[in-house]
PDB file of N, CA and C in Angstrom:
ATOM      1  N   UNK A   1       0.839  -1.174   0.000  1.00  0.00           N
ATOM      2  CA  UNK A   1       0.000   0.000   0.000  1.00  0.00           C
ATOM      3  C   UNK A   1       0.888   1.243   0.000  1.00  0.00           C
ATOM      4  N   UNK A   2       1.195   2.165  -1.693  1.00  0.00           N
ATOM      5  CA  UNK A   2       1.554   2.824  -1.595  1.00  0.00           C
ATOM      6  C   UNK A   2       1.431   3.997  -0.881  1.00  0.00           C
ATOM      7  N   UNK A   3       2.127   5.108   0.127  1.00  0.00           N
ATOM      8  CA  UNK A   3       1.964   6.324   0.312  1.00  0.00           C
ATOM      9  C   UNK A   3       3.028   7.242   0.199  1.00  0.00           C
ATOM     10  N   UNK A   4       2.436   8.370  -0.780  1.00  0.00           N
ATOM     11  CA  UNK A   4       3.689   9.330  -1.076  1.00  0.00           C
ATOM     12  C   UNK A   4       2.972  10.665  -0.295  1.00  0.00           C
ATOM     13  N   UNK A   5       3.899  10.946   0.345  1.00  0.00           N
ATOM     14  CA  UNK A   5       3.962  12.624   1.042  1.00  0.00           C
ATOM     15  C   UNK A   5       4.768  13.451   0.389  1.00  0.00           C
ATOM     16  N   UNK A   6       4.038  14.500  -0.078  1.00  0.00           N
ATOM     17  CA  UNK A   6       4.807  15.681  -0.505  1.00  0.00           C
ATOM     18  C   UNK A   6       5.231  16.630   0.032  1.00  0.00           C
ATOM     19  N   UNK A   7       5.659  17.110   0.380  1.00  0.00           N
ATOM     20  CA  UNK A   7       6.262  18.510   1.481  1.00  0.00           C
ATOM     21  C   UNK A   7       6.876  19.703   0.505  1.00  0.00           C
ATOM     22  N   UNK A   8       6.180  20.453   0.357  1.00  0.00           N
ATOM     23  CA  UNK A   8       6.447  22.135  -0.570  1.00  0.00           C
ATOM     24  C   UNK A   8       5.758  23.040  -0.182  1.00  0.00           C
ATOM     25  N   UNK A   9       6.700  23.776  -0.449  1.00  0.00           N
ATOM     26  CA  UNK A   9       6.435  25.595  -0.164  1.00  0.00           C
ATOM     27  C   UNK A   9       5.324  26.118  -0.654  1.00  0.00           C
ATOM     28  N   UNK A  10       4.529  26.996  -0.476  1.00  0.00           N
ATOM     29  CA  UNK A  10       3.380  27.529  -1.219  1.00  0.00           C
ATOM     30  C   UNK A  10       3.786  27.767  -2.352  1.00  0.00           C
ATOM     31  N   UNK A  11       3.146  27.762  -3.413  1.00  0.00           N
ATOM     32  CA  UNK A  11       3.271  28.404  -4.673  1.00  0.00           C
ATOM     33  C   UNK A  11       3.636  26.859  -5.925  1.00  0.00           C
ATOM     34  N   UNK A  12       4.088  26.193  -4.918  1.00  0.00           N
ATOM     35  CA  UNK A  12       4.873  25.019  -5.898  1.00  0.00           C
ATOM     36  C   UNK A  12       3.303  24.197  -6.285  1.00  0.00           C
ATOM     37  N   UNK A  13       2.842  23.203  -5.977  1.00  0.00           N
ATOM     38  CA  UNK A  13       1.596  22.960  -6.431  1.00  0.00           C
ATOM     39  C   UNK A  13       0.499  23.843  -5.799  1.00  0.00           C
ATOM     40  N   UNK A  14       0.094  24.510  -7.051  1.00  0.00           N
ATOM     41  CA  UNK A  14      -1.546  25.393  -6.381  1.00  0.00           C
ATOM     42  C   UNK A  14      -2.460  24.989  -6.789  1.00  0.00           C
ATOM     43  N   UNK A  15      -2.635  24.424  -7.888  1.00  0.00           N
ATOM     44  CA  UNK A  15      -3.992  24.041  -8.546  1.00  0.00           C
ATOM     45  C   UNK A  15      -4.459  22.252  -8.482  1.00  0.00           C
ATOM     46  N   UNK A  16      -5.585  22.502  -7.602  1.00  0.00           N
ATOM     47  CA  UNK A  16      -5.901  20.444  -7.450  1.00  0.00           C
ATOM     48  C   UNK A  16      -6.065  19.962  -9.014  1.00  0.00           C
ATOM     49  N   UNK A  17      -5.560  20.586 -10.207  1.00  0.00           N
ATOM     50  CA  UNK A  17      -5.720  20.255 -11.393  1.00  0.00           C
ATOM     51  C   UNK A  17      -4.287  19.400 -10.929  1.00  0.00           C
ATOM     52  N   UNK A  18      -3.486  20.292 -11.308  1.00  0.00           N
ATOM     53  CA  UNK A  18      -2.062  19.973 -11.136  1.00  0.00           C
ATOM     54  C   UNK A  18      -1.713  18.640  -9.835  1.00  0.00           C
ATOM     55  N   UNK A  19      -1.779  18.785  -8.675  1.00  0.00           N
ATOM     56  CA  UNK A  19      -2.155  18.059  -7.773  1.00  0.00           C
ATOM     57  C   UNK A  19      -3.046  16.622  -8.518  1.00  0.00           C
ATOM     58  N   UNK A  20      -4.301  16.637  -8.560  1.00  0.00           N
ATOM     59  CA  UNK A  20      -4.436  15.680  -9.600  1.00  0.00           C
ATOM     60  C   UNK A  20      -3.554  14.910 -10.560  1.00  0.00           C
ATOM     61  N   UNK A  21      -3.195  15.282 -11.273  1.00  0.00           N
ATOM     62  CA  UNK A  21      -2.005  15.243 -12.271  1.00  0.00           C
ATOM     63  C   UNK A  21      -1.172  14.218 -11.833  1.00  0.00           C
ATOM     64  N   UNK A  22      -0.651  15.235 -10.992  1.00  0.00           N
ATOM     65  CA  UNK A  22       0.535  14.372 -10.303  1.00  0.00           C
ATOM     66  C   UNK A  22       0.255  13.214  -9.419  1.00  0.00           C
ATOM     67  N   UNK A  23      -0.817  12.946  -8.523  1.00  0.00           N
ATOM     68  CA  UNK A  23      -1.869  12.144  -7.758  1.00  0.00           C
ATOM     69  C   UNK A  23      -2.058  11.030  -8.823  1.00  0.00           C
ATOM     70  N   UNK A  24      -2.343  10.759  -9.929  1.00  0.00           N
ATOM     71  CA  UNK A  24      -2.653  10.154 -11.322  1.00  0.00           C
ATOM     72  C   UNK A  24      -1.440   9.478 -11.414  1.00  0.00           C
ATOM     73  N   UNK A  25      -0.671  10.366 -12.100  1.00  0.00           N
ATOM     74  CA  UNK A  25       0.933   9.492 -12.530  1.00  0.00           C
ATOM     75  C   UNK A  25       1.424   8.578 -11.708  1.00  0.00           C
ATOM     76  N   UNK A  26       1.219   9.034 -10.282  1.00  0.00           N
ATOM     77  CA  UNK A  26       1.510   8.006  -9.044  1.00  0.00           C
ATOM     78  C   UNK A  26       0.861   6.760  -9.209  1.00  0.00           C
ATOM     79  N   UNK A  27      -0.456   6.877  -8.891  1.00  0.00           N
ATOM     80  CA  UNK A  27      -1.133   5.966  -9.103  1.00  0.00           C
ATOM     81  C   UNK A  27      -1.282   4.843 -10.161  1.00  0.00           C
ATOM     82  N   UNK A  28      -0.872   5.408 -11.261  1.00  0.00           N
ATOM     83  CA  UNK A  28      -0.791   4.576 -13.230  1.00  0.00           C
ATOM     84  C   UNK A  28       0.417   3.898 -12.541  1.00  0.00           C
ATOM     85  N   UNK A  29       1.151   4.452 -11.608  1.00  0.00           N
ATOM     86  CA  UNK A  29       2.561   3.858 -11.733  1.00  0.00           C
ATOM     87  C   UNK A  29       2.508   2.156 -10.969  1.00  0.00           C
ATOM     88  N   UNK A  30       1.627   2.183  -9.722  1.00  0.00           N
ATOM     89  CA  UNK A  30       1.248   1.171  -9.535  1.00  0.00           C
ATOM     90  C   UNK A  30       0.208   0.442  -9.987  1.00  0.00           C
ATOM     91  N   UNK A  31      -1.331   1.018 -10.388  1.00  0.00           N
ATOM     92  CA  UNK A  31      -1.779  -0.116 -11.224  1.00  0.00           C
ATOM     93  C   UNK A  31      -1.314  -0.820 -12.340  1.00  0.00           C
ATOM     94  N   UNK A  32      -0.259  -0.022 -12.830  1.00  0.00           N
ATOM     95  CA  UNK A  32       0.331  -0.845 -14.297  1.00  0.00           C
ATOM     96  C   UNK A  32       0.882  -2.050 -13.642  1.00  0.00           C
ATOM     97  N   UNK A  33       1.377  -2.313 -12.614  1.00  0.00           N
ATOM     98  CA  UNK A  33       2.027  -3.466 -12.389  1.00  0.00           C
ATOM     99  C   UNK A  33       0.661  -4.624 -11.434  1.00  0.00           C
ATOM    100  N   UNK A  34      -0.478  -4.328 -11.153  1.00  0.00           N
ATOM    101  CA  UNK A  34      -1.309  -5.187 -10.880  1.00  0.00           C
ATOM    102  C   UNK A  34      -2.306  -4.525  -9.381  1.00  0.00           C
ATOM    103  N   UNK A  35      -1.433  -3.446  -8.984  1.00  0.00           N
ATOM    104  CA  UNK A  35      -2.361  -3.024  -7.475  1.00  0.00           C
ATOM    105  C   UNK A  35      -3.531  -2.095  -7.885  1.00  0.00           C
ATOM    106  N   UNK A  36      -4.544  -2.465  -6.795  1.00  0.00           N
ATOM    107  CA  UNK A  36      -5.632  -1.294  -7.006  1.00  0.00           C
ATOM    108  C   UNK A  36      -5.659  -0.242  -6.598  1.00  0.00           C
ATOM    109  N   UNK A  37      -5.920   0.480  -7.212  1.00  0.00           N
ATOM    110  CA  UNK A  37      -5.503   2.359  -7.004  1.00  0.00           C
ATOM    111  C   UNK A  37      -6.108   2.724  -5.754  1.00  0.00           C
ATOM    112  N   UNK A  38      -7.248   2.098  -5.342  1.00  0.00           N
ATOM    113  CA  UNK A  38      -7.431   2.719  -4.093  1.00  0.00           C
ATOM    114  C   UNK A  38      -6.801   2.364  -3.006  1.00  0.00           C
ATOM    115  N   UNK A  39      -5.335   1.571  -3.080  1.00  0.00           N
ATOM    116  CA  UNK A  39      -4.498   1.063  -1.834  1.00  0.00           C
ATOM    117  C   UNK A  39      -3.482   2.034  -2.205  1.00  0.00           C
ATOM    118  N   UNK A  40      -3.217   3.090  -3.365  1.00  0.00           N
ATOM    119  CA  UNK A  40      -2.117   4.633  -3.547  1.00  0.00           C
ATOM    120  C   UNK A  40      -2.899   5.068  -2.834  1.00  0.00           C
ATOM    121  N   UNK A  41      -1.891   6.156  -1.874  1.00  0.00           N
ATOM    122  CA  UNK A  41      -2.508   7.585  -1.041  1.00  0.00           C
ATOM    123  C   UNK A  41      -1.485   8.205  -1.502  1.00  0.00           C
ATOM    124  N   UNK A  42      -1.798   9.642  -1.544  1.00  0.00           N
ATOM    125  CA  UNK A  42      -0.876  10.658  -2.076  1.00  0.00           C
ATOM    126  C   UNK A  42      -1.420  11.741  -1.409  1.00  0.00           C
ATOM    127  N   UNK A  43      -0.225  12.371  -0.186  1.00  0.00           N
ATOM    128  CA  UNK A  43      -0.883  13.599   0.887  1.00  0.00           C
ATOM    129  C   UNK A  43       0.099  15.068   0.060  1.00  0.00           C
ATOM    130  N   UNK A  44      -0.910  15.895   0.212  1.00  0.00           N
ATOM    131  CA  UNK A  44       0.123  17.224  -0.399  1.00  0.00           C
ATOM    132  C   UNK A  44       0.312  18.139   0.887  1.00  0.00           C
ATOM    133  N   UNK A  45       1.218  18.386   1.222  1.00  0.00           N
ATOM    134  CA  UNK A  45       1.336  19.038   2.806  1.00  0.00           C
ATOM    135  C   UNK A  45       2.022  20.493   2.301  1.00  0.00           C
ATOM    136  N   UNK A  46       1.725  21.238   2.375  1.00  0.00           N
ATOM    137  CA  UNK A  46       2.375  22.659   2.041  1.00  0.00           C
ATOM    138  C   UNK A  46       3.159  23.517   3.283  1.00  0.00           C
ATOM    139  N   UNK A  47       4.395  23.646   3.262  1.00  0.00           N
ATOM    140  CA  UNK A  47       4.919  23.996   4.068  1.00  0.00           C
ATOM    141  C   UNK A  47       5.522  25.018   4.173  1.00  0.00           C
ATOM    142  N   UNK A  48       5.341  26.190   4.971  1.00  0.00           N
ATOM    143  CA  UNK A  48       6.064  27.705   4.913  1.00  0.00           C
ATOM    144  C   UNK A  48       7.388  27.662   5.237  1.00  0.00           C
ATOM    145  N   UNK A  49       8.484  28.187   3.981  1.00  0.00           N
ATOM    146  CA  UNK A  49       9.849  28.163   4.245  1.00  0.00           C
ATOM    147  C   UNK A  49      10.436  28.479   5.669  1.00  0.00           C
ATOM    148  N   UNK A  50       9.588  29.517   6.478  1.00  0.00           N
ATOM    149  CA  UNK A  50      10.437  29.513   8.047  1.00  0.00           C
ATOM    150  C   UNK A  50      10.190  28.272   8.393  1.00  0.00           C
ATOM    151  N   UNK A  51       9.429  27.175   7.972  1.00  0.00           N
ATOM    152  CA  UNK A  51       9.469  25.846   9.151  1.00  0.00           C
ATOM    153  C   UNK A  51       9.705  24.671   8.488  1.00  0.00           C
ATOM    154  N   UNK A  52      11.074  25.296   7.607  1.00  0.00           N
ATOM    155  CA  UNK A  52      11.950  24.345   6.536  1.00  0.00           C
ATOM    156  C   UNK A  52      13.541  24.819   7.170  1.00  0.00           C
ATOM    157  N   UNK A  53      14.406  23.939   7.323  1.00  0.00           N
ATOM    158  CA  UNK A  53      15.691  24.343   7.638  1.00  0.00           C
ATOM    159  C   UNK A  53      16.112  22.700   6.890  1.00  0.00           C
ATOM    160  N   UNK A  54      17.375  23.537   5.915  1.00  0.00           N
ATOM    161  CA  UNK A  54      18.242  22.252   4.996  1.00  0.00           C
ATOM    162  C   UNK A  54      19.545  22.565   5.848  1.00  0.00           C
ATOM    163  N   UNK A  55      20.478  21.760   6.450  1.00  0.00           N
ATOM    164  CA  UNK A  55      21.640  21.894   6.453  1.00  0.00           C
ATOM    165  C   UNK A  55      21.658  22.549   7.918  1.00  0.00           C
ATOM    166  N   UNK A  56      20.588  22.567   8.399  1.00  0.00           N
ATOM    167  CA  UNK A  56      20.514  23.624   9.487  1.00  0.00           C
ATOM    168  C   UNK A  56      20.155  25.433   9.106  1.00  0.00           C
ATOM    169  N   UNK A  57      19.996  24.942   8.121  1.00  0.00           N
ATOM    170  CA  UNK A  57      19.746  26.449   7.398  1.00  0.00           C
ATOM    171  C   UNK A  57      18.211  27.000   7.290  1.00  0.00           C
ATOM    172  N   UNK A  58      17.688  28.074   7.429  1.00  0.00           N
ATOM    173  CA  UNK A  58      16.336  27.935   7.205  1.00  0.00           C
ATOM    174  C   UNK A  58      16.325  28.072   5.669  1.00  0.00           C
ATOM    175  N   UNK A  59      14.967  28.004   4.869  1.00  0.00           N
ATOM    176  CA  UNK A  59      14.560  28.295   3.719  1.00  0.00           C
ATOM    177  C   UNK A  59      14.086  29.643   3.499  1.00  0.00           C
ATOM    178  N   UNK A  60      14.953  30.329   2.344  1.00  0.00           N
ATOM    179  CA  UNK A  60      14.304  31.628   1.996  1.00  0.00           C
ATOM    180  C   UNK A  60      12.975  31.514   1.466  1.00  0.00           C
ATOM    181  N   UNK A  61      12.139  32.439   1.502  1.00  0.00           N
ATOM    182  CA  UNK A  61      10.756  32.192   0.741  1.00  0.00           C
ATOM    183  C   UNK A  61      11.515  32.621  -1.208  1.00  0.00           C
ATOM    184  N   UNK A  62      12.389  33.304  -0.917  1.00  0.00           N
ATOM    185  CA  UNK A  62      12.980  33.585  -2.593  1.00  0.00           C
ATOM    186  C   UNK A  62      14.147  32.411  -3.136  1.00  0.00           C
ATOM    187  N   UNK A  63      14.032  31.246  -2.059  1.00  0.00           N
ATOM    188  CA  UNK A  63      15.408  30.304  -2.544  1.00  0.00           C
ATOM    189  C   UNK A  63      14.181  29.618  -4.012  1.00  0.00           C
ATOM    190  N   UNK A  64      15.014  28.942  -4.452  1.00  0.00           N
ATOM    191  CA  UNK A  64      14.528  27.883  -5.312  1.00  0.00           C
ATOM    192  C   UNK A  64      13.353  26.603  -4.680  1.00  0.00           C
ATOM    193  N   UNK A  65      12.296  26.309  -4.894  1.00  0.00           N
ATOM    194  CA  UNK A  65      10.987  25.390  -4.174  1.00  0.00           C
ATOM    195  C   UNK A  65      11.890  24.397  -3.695  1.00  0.00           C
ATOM    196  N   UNK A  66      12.008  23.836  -2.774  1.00  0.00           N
ATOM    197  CA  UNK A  66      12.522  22.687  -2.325  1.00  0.00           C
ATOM    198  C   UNK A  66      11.337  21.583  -1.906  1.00  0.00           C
ATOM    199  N   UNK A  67      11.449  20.462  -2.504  1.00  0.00           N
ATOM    200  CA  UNK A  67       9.815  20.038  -2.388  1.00  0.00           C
ATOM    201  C   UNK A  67      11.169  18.212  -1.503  1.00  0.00           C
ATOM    202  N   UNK A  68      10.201  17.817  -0.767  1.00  0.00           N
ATOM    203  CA  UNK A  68      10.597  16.677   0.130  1.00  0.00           C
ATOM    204  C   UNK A  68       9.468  15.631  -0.233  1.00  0.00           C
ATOM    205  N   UNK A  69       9.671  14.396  -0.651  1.00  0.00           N
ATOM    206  CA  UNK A  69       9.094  13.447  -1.528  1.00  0.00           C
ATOM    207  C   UNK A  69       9.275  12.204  -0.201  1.00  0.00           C
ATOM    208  N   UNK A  70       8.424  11.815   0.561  1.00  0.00           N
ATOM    209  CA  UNK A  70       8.519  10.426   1.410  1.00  0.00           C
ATOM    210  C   UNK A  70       7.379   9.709   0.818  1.00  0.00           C
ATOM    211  N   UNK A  71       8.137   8.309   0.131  1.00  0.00           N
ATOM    212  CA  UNK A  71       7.531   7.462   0.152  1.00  0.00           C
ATOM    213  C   UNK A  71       7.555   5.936   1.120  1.00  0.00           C
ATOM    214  N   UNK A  72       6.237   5.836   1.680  1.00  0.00           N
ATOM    215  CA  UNK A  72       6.137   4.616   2.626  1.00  0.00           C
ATOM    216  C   UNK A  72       5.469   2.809   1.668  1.00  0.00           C
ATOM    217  N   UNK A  73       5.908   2.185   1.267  1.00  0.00           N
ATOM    218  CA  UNK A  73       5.688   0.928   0.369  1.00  0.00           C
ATOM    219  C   UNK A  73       4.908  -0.104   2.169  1.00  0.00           C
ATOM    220  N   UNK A  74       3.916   0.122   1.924  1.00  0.00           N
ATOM    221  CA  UNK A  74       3.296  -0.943   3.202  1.00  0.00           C
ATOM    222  C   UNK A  74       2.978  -2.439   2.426  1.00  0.00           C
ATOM    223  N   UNK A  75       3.727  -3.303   3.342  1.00  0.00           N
ATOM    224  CA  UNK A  75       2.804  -4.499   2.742  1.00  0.00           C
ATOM    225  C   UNK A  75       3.560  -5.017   1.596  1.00  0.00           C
ATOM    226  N   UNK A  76       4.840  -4.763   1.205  1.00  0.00           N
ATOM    227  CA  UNK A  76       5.962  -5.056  -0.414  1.00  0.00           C
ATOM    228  C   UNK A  76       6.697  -5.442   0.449  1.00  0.00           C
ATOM    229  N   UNK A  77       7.085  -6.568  -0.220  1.00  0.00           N
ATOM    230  CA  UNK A  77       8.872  -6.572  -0.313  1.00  0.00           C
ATOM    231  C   UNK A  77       9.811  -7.187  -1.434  1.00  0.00           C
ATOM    232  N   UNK A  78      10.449  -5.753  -1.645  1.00  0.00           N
ATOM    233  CA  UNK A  78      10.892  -6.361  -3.164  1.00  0.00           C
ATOM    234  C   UNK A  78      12.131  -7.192  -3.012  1.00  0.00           C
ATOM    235  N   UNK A  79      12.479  -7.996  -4.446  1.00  0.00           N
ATOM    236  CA  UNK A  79      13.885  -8.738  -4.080  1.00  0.00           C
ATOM    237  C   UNK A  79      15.092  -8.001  -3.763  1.00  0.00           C
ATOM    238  N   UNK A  80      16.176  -8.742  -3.272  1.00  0.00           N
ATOM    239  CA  UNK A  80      16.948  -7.884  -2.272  1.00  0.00           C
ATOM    240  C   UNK A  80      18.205  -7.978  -4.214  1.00  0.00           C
ATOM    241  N   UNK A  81      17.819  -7.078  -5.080  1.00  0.00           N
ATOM    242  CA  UNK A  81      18.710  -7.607  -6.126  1.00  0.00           C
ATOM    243  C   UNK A  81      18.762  -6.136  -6.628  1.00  0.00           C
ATOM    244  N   UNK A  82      19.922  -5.419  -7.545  1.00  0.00           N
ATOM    245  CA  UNK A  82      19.735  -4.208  -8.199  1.00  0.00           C
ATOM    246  C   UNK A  82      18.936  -4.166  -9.175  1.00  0.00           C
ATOM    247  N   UNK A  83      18.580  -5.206  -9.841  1.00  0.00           N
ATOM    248  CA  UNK A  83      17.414  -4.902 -10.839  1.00  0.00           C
ATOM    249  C   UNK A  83      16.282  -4.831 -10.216  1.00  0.00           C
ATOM    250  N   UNK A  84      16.006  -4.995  -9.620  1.00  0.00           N
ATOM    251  CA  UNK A  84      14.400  -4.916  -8.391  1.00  0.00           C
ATOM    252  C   UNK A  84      14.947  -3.385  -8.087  1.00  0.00           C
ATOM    253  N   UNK A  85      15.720  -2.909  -7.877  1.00  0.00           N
ATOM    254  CA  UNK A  85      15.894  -1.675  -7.101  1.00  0.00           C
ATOM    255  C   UNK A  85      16.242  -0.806  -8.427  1.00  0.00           C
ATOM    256  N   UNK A  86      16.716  -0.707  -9.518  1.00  0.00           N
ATOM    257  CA  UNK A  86      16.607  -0.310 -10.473  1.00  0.00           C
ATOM    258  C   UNK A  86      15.592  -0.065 -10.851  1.00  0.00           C
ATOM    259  N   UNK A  87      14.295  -1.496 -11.365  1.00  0.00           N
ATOM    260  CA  UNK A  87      13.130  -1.301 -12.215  1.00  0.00           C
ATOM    261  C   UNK A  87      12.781  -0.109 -11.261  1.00  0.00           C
ATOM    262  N   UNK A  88      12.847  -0.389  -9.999  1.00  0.00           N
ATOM    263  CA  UNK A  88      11.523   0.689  -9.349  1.00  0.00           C
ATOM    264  C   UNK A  88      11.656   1.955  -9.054  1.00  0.00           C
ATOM    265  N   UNK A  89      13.321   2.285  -8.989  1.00  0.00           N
ATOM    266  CA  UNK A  89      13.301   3.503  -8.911  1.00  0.00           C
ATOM    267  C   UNK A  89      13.700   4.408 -10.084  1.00  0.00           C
ATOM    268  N   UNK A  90      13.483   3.719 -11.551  1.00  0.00           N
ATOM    269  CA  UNK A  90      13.291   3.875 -12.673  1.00  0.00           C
ATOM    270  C   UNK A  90      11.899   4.512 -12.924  1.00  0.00           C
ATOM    271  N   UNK A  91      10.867   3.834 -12.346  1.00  0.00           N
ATOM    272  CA  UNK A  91       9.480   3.644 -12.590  1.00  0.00           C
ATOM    273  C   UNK A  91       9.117   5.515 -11.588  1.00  0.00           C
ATOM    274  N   UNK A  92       9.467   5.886 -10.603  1.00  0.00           N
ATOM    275  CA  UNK A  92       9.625   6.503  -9.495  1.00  0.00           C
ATOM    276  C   UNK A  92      10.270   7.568 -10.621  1.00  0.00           C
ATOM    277  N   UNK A  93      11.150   7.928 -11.189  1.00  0.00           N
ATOM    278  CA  UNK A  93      11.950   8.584 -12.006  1.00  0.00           C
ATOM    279  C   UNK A  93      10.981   8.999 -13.123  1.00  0.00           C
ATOM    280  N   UNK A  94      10.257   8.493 -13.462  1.00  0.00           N
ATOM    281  CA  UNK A  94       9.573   8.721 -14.671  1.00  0.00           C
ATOM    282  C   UNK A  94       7.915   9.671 -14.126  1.00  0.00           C
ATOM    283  N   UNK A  95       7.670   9.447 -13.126  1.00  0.00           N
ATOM    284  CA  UNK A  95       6.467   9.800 -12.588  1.00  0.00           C
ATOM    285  C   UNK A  95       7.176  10.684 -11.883  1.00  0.00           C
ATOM    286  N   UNK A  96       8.016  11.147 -11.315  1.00  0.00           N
ATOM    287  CA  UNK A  96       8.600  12.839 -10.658  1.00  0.00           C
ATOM    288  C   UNK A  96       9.260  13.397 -12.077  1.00  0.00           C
ATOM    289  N   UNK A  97       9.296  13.236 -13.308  1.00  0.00           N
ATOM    290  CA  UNK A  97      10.232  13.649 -14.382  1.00  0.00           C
ATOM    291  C   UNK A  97       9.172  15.079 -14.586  1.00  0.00           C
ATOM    292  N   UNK A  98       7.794  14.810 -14.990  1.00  0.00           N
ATOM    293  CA  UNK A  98       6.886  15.742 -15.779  1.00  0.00           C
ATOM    294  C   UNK A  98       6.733  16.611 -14.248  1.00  0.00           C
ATOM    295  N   UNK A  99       6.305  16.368 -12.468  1.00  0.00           N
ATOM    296  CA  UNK A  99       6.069  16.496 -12.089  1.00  0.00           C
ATOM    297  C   UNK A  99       6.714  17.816 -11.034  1.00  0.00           C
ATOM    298  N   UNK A 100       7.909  17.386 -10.914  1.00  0.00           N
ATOM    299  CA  UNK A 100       8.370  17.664 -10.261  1.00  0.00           C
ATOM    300  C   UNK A 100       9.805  17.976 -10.829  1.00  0.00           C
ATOM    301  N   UNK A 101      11.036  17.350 -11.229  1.00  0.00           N
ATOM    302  CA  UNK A 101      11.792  17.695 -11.585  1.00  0.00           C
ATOM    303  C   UNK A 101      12.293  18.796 -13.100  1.00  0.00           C
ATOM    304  N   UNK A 102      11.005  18.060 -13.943  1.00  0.00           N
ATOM    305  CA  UNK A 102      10.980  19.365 -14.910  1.00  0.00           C
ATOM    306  C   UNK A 102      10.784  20.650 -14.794  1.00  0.00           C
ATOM    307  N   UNK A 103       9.451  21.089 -13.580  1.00  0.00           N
ATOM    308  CA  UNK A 103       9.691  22.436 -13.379  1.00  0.00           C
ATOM    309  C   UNK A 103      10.761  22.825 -12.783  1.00  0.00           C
ATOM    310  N   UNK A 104      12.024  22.254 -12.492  1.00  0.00           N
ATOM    311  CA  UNK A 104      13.336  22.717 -11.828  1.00  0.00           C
ATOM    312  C   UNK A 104      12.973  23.154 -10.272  1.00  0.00           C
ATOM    313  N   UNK A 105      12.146  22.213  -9.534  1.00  0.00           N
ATOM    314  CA  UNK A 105      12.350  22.272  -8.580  1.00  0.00           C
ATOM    315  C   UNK A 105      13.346  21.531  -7.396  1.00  0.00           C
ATOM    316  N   UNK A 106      13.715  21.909  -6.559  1.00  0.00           N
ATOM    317  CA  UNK A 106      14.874  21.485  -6.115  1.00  0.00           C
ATOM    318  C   UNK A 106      14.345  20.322  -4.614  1.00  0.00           C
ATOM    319  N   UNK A 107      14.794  19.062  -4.761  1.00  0.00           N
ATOM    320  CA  UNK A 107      14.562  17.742  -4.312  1.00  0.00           C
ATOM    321  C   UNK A 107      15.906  17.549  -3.700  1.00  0.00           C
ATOM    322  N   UNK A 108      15.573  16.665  -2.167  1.00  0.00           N
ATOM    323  CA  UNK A 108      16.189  16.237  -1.540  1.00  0.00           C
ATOM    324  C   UNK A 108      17.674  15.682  -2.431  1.00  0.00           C
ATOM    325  N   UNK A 109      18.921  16.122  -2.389  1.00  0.00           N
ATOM    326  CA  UNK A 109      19.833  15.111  -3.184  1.00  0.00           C
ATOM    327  C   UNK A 109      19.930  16.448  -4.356  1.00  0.00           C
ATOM    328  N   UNK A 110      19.145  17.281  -4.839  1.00  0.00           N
ATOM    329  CA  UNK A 110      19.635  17.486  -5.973  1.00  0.00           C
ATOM    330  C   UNK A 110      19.666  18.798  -5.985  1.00  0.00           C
TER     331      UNK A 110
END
């Protein structure tokens, strides 16, 4: 039972179009492989840069969106092999590509 938490600044997703969108891609990502969509949850938590600190640093409201992506897999366990850990965070790569990383927002790592 997938759950992805999003954590971003105001301004980064505003529209439940968009939200949708992205809520969708998640979801295609696991029914394509056999689960039913209503065991994806996808929470959008919007968070004001003073009660963001990277590095110990706080977040400017003018830095670049820093958006924090936790995903919880309940109930999986994949094989302990790099192609199991490849396919999926391939699959994961392709559904944050349109979403999230194309608008050049800035993600844990990058």
């Amino acid at each position: 039972m997938p759950l992805w938490q999003i954590y971003h600044p105001p301004g980064t997703f505003t529209t439940s179009t968009e939200k949708e969108a992205f809520s969708k891609a998640i979801t295609e990502n696991y029914t394509s492989v056999g689960l039913p969509a209503f065991y994806v949850v996808v929470q959008f938590h919007e968070l004001d840069p003073e009660n963001v600190f990277v590095g110990g640093d706080q977040r400017s409201k003018t830095a670049k969106p820093f958006v924090r992506i936790v995903v919880a897999h309940i109930a999986i366990r994949l094989p302990d092999a790099d192609e199991s850990y490849a396919r999926v965070t391939a699959s994961i790569d392709r559904v944050l590509k349109p979403h999230v990383l194309d608008k050049g927002v800035l993600t844990n790592g990058n």
